[in-house]
Protein backbone atom coordinates (compact mmCIF):
# COMPACT_ATOMS: atom_id res chain seq x y z
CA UNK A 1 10.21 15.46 9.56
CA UNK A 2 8.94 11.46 8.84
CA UNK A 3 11.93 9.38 9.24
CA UNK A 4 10.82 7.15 6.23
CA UNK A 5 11.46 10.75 3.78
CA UNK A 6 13.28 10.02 0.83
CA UNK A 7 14.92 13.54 1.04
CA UNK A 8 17.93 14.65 3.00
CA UNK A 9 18.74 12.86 6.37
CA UNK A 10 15.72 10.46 5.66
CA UNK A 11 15.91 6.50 6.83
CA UNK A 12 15.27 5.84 3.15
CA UNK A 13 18.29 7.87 1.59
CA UNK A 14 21.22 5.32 2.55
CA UNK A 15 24.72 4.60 1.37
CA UNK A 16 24.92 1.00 -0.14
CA UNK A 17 27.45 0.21 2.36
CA UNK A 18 23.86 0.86 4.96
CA UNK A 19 21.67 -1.07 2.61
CA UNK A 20 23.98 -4.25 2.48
CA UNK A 21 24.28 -4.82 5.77
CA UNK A 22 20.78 -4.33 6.35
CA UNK A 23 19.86 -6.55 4.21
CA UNK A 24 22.04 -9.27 5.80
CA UNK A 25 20.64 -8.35 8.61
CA UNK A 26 17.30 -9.11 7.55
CA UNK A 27 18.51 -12.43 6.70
CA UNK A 28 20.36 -13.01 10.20
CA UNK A 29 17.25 -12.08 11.78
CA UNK A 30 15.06 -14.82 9.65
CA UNK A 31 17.37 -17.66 10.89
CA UNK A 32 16.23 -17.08 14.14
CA UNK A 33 12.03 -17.73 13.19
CA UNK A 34 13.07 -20.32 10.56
CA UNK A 35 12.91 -23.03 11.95
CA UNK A 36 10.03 -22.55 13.53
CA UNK A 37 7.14 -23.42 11.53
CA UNK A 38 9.59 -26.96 10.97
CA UNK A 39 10.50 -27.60 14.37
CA UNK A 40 7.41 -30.94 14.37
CA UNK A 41 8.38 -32.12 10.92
CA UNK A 42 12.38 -32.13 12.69
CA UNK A 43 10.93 -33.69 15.61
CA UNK A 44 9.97 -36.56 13.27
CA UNK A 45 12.82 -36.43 10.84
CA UNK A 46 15.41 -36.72 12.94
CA UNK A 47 12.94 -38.98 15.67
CA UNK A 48 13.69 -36.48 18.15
CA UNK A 49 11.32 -35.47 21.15
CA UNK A 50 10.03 -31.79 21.55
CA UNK A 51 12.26 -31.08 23.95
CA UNK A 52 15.42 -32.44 22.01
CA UNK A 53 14.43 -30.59 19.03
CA UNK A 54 13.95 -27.07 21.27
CA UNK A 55 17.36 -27.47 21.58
CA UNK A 56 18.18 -26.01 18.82
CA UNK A 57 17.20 -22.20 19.98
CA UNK A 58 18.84 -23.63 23.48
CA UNK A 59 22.41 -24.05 21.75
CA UNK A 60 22.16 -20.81 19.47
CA UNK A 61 21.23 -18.13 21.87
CA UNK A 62 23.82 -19.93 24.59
CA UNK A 63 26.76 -19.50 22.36
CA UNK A 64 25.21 -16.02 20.99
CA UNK A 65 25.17 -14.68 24.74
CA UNK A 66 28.95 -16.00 25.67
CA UNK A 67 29.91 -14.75 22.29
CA UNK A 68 28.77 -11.45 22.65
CA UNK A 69 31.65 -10.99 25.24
CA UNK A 70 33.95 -11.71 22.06
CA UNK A 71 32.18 -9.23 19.54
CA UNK A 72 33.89 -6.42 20.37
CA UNK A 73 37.42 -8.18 21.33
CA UNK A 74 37.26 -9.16 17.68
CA UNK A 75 35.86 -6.28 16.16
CA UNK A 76 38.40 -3.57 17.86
CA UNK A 77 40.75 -5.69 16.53
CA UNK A 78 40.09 -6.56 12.82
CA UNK A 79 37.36 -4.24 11.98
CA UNK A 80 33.94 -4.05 11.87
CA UNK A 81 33.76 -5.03 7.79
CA UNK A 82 36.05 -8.07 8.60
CA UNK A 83 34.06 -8.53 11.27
CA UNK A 84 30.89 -8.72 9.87
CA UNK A 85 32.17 -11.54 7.04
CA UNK A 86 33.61 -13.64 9.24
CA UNK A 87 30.26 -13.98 11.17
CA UNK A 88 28.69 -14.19 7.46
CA UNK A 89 31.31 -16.85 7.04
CA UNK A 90 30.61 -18.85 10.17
CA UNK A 91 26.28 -18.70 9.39
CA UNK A 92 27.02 -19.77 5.50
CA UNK A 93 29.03 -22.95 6.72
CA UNK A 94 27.13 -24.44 9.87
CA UNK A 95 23.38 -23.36 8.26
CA UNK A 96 24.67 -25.39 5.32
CA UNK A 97 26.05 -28.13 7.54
CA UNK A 98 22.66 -28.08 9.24
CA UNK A 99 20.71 -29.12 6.41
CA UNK A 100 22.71 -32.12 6.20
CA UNK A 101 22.39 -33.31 9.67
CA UNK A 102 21.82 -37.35 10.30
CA UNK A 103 20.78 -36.53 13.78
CA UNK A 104 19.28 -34.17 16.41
CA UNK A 105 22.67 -34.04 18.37
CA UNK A 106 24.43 -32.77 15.20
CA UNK A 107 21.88 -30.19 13.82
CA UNK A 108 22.07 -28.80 17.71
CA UNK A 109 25.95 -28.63 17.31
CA UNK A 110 25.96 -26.77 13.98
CA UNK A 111 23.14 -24.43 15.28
CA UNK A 112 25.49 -23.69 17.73
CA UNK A 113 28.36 -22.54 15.11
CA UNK A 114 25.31 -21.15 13.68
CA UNK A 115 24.80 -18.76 16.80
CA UNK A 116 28.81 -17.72 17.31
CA UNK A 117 28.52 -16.44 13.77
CA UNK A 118 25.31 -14.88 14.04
CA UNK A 119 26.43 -12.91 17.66
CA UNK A 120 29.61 -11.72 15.37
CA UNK A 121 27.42 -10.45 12.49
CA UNK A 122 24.46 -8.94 14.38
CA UNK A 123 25.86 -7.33 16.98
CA UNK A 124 28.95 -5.63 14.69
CA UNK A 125 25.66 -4.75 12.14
CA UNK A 126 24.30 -1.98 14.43
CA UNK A 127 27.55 -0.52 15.28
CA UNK A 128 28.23 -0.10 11.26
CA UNK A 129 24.80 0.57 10.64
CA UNK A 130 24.92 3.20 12.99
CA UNK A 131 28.46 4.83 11.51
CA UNK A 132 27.76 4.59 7.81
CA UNK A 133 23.95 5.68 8.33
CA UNK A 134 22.34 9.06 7.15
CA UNK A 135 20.43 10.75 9.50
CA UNK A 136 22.47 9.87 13.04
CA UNK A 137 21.77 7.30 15.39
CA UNK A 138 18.09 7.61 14.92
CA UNK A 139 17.51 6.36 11.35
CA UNK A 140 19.97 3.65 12.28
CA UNK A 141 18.41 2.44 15.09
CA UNK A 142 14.86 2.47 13.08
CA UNK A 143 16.82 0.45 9.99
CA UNK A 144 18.22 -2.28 12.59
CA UNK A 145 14.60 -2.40 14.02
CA UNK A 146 12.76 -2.55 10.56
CA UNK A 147 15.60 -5.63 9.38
CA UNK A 148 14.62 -7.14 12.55
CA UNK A 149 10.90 -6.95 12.48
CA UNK A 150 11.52 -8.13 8.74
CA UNK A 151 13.43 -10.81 9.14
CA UNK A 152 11.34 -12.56 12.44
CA UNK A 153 8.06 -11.76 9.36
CA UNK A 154 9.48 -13.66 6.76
CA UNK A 155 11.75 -16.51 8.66
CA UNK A 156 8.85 -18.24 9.20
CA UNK A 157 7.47 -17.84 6.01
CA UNK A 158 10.90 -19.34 3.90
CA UNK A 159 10.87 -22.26 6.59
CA UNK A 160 7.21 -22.84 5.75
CA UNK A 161 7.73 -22.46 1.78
CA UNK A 162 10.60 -24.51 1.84
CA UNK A 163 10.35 -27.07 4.33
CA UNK A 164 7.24 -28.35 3.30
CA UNK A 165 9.26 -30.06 0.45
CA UNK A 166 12.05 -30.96 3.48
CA UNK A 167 13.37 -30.09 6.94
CA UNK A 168 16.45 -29.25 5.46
CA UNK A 169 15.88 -26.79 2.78
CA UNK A 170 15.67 -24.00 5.12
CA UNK A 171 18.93 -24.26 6.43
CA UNK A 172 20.35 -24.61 2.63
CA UNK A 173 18.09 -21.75 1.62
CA UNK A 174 19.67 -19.36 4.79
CA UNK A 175 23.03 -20.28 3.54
CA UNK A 176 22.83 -19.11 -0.19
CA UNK A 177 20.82 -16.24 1.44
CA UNK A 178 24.18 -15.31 3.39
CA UNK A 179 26.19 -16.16 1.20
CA UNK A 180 25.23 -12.99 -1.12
CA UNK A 181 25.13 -11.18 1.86
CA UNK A 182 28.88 -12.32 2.17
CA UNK A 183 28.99 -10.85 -1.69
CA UNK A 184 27.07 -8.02 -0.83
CA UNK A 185 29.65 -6.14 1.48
CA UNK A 186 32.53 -7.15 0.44
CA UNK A 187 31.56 -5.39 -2.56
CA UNK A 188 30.14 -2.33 -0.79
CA UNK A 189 31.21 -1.48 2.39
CA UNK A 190 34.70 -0.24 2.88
CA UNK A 191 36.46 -0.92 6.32
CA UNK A 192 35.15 1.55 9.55
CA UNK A 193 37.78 2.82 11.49
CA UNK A 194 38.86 0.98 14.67
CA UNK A 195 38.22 2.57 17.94
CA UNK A 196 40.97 3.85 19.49
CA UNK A 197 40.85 1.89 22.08
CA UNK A 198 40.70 -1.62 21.89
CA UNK A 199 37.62 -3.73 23.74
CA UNK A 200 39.12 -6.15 26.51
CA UNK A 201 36.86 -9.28 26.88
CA UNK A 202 36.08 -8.11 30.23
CA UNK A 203 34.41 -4.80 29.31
CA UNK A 204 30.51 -6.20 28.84
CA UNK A 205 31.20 -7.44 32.19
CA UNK A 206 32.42 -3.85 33.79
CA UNK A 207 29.56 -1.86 31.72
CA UNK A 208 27.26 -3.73 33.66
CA UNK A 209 28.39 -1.93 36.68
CA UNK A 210 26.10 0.72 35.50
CA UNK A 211 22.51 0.37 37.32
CA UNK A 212 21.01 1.50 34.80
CA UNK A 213 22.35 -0.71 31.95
CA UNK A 214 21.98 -3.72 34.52
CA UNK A 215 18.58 -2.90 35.20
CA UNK A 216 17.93 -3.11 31.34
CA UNK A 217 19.69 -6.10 31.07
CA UNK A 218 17.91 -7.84 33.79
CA UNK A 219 14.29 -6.77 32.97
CA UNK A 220 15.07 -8.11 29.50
CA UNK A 221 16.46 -11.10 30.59
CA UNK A 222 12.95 -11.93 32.09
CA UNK A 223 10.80 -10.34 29.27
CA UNK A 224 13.10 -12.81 26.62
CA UNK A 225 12.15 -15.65 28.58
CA UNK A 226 8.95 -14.94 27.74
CA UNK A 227 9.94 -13.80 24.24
CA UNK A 228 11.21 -17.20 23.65
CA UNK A 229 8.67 -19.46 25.25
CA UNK A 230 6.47 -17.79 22.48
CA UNK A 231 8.43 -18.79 20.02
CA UNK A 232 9.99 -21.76 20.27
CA UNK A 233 7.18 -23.47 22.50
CA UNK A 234 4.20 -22.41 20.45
CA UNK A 235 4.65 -24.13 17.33
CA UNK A 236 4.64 -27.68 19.52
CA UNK A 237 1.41 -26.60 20.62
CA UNK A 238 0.02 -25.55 17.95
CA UNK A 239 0.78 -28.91 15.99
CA UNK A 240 -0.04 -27.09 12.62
CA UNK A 241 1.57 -27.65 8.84
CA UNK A 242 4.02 -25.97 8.29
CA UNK A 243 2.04 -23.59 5.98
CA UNK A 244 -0.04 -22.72 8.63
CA UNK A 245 2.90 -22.23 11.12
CA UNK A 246 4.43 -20.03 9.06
CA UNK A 247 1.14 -18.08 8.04
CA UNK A 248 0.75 -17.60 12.27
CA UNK A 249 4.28 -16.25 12.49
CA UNK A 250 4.56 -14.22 9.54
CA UNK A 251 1.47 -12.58 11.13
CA UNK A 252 3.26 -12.28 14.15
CA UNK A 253 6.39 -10.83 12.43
CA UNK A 254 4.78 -8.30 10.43
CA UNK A 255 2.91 -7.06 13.55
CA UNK A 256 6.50 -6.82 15.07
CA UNK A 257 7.96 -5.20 12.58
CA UNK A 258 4.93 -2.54 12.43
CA UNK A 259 4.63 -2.07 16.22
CA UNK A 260 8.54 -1.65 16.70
CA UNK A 261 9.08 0.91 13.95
CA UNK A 262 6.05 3.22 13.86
CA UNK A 263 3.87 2.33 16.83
CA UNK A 264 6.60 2.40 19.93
CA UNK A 265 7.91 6.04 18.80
CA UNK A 266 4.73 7.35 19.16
CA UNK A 267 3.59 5.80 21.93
CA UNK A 268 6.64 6.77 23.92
CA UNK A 269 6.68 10.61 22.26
CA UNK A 270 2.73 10.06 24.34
CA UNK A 271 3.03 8.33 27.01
CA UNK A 272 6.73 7.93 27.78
CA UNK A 273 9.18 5.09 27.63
CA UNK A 274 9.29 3.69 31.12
CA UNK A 275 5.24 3.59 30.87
CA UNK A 276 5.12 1.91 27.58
CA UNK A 277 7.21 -0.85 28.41
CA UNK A 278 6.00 -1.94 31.66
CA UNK A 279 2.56 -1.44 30.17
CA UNK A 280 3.43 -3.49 27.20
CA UNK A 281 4.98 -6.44 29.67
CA UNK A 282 1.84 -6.19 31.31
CA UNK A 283 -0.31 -6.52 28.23
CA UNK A 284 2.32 -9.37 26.77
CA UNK A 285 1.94 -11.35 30.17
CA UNK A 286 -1.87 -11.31 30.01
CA UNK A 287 -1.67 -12.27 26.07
CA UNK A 288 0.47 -15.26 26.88
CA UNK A 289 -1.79 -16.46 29.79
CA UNK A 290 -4.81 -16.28 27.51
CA UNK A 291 -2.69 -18.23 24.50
CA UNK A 292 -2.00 -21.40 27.34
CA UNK A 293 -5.29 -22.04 28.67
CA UNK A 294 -7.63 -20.93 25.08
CA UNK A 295 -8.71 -22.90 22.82
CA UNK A 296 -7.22 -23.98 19.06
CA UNK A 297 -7.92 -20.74 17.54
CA UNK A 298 -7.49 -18.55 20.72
CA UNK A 299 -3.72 -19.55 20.81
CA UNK A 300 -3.25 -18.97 17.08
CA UNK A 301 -5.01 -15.29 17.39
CA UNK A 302 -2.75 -14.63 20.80
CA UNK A 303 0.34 -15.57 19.33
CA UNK A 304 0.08 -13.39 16.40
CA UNK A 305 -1.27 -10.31 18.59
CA UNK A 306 2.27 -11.29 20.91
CA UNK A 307 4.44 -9.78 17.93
CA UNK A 308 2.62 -6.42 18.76
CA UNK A 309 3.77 -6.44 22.37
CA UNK A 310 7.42 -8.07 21.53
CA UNK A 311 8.00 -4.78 18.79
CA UNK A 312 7.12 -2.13 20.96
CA UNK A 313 9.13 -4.00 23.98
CA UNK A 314 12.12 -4.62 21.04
CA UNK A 315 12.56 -0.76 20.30
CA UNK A 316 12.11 0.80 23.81
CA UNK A 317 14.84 -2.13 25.14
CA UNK A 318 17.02 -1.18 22.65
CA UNK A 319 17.07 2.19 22.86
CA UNK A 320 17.68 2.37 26.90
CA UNK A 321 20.39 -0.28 26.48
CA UNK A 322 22.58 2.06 24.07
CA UNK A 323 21.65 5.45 25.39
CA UNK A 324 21.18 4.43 29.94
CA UNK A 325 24.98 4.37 29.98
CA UNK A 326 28.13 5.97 29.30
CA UNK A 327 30.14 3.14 28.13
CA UNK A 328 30.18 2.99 24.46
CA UNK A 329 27.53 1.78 22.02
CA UNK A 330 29.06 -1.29 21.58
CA UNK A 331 30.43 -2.45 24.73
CA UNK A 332 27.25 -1.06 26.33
CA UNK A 333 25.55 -3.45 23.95
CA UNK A 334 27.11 -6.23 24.41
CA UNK A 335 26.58 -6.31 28.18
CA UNK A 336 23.36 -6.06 27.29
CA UNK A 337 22.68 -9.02 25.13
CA UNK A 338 25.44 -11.06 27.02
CA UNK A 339 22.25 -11.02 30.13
CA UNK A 340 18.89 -10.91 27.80
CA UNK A 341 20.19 -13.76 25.57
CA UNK A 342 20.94 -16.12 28.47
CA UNK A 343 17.36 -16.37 29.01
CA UNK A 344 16.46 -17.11 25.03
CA UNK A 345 18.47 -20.10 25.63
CA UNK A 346 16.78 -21.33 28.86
CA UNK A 347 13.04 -20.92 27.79
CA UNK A 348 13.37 -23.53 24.52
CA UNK A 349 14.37 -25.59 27.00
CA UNK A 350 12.53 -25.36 30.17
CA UNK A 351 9.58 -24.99 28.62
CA UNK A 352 9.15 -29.08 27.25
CA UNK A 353 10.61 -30.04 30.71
CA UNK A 354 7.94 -27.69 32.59
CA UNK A 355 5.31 -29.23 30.61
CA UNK A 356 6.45 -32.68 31.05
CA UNK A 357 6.56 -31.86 35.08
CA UNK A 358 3.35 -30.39 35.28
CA UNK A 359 0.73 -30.03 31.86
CA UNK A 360 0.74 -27.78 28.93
CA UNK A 361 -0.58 -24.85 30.52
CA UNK A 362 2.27 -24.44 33.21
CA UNK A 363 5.00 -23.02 30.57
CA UNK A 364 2.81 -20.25 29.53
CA UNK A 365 1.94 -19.50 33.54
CA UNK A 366 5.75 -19.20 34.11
CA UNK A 367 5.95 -17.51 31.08
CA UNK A 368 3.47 -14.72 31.93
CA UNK A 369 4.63 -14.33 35.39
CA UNK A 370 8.43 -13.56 34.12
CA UNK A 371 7.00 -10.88 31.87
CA UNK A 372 5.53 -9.15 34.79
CA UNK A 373 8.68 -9.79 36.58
CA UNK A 374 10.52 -7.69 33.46
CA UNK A 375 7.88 -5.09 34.23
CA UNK A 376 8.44 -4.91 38.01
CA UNK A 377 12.21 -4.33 37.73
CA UNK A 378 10.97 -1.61 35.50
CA UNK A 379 9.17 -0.04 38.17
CA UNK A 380 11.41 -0.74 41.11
CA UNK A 381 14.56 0.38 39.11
CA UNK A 382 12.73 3.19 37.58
CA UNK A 383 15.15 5.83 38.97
CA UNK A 384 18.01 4.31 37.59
CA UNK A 385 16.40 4.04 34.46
CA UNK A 386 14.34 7.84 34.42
CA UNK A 387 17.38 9.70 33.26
CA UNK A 388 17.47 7.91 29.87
CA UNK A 389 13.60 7.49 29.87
CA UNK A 390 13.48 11.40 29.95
CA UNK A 391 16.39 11.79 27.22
CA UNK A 392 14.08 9.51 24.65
CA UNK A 393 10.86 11.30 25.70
CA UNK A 394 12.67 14.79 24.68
CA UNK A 395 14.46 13.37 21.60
CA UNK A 396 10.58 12.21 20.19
CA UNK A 397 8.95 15.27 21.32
CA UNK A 398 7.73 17.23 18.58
CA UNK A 399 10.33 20.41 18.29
CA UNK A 400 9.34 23.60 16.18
CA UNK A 401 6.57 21.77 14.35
CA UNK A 402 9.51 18.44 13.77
CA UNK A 403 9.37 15.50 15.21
CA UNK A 404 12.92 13.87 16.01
CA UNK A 405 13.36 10.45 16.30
CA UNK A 406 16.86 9.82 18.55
CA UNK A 407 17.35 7.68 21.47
């Protein structure tokens, strides 16, 4: 059966309860890539250095990794629709207050408000996206991919459109964009029922007991670093218009997007998942090497081929995070992202202070070198990890002429 059917049980046949919080999604997603093609005309707006204006991914994915320990406190609490608006809430007031920042140590500040809502919304989005979705866990985890690939694809591109007129405009723009999210499900999703047991704080912390989970956690902790150097780093050395930025990174996007949905399922039903991610961590670590010491064009052609390597690594990641363990989805989640996220918040900034230490090459040496480290833990930990790895190789083996897509 193709996932993307329109018929019964197919990713495309959705409630509208699915489709609205997908399509916030999509817009969460963007806000991470949107500033990104406007991070040099910030740098001179605001008369801010590179590394004061990579701040801003510092401050969001800090609070975003803390704040995942909160996520499921809250939601176990008030509910996941409640849930989800207040995180809408918190993005539609500190994007807007963004765009009106007089200085870099404010828009860092209101990124950070920025980032608490965004770790309520996103990580609450898969949970309801995978109770309200048609088709099981599979179609939902294939939605949440396709908003995310979406979303990185056309961040860039609104940041681009709109903040070659100003800086600012792509922080207003994100905010009306939310804000008919906001519309959008309070109008048509209806509260999910709470667990029945409520989420302590503490529980990310104790699902990380798990080696399997932590071994997840801490290979994507290294393969994020390099995630982020990518992205936040890149644009600085690029030094293009914003136009052009965004053209590179909707490139990149749109090759995540592709790679994460369609290419990783078959390449793990082929190959198997354990093999496909080290292999892609490999790949990614020789891709970002090659982008740091190439010429003009070289980087710009390595940077978009990175969003291949980043999809495939974004699917198989989160597949063994919710499935390694038996903790619940959520909880088991946000163990997860309470790790990987730590290290989106250290590249943006390490990277400027690397360079200024050594030259430009050095960030994307460190950079490569933690990508192979996410692929050695893979290998070292592999037993921890081969009981899920052999659970998502079954559930994408063709079956009776049908191929299932589970995790």
């Amino acid at each position: 059966m193709d996932p993307f059917d329109a018929g019964a049980g197919g990713i495309l046949r959705q409630p509208k309860a699915v489709w609205a919080t997908t399509g916030a999604s999509v817009v969460a997603f963007m806000g991470i890539g949107l500033v990104d093609p406007i991070l040099p005309s910030i740098a001179r707006g605001l008369d801010a250095t590179a590394g004061q204006v990579s701040l801003l991914f510092t401050s969001y994915f800090l609070i975003t990794a803390v704040a995942m320990l909160l996520t499921g406190f809250v939601s176990s609490r008030i509910g996941g629709r409640r849930t989800l608006l207040l995180g809408l809430a918190f993005v539609v007031v500190f994007a807007g207050l963004a765009g009106t920042s007089g200085s870099v140590a404010q828009l860092v500040g209101f990124r950070a408000g920025w980032g608490l809502g965004n770790a309520l919304f996103v990580s609450t989005a898969l949970a309801v996206i995978v109770g309200a979705a048609a088709g099981g866990s599979a179609a939902a985890i294939l939605l949440y991919e396709s908003a995310l690939g979406l979303g990185m694809a056309c961040g860039p591109l609104l940041g681009a459109v709109l903040g070659n007129v100003s800086w600012r405009y792509p922080f207003f723009g994100t905010a009306t964009l939310m804000a008919i999210g906001f519309l959008c499900i309070t109008a048509f999703l209806k509260e999910q029922p709470k667990p029945a047991r409520r989420t302590s704080v503490l529980d990310p912390v104790r699902a990380l007991g798990h080696g399997g989970l932590a071994s997840a956690a801490v290979s994507a902790f290294f393969y994020n670093y390099t995630f982020f150097t990518v992205l936040a780093f890149t644009p600085f050395v690029l030094n293009m218009t914003p136009y052009r930025s965004g053209a590179v990174f909707f490139g990149w996007g749109v090759l995540l997007a592709v790679f994460s949905v369609i290419v990783a399922p078959r390449m793990q039903r082929r190959f198997g998942s354990l093999k496909v991610l080290g292999g892609s961590l490999v790949l990614l670590a020789a891709d970002v090497l090659v982008l740091g010491y190439g010429n003009h064009t070289t980087a710009v052609v390595c940077t978009i081929l990175s969003g291949a390597f980043i999809g495939v690594n974004n699917t198989v990641y989160t597949e063994l995070a919710l499935g390694v363990s038996d903790a619940p989805r959520p909880v088991a989640s946000a163990g997860y992202n309470f790790v990987r996220w730590f290290a989106a918040a250290a590249a943006p900034y390490f990277a400027p202070k690397i360079e200024e230490w050594s030259d430009i090459h050095i960030p994307f040496v460190v950079a490569a070198a933690t990508a192979v480290l996410g692929a050695v833990v893979v290998v070292v930990r592999r037993k921890a990890l081969t009981d899920e790895a052999a659970e998502l190789e079954r559930a994408h083996a063709p079956e009776d002429g049908v191929t299932v897509f589970a995790n």
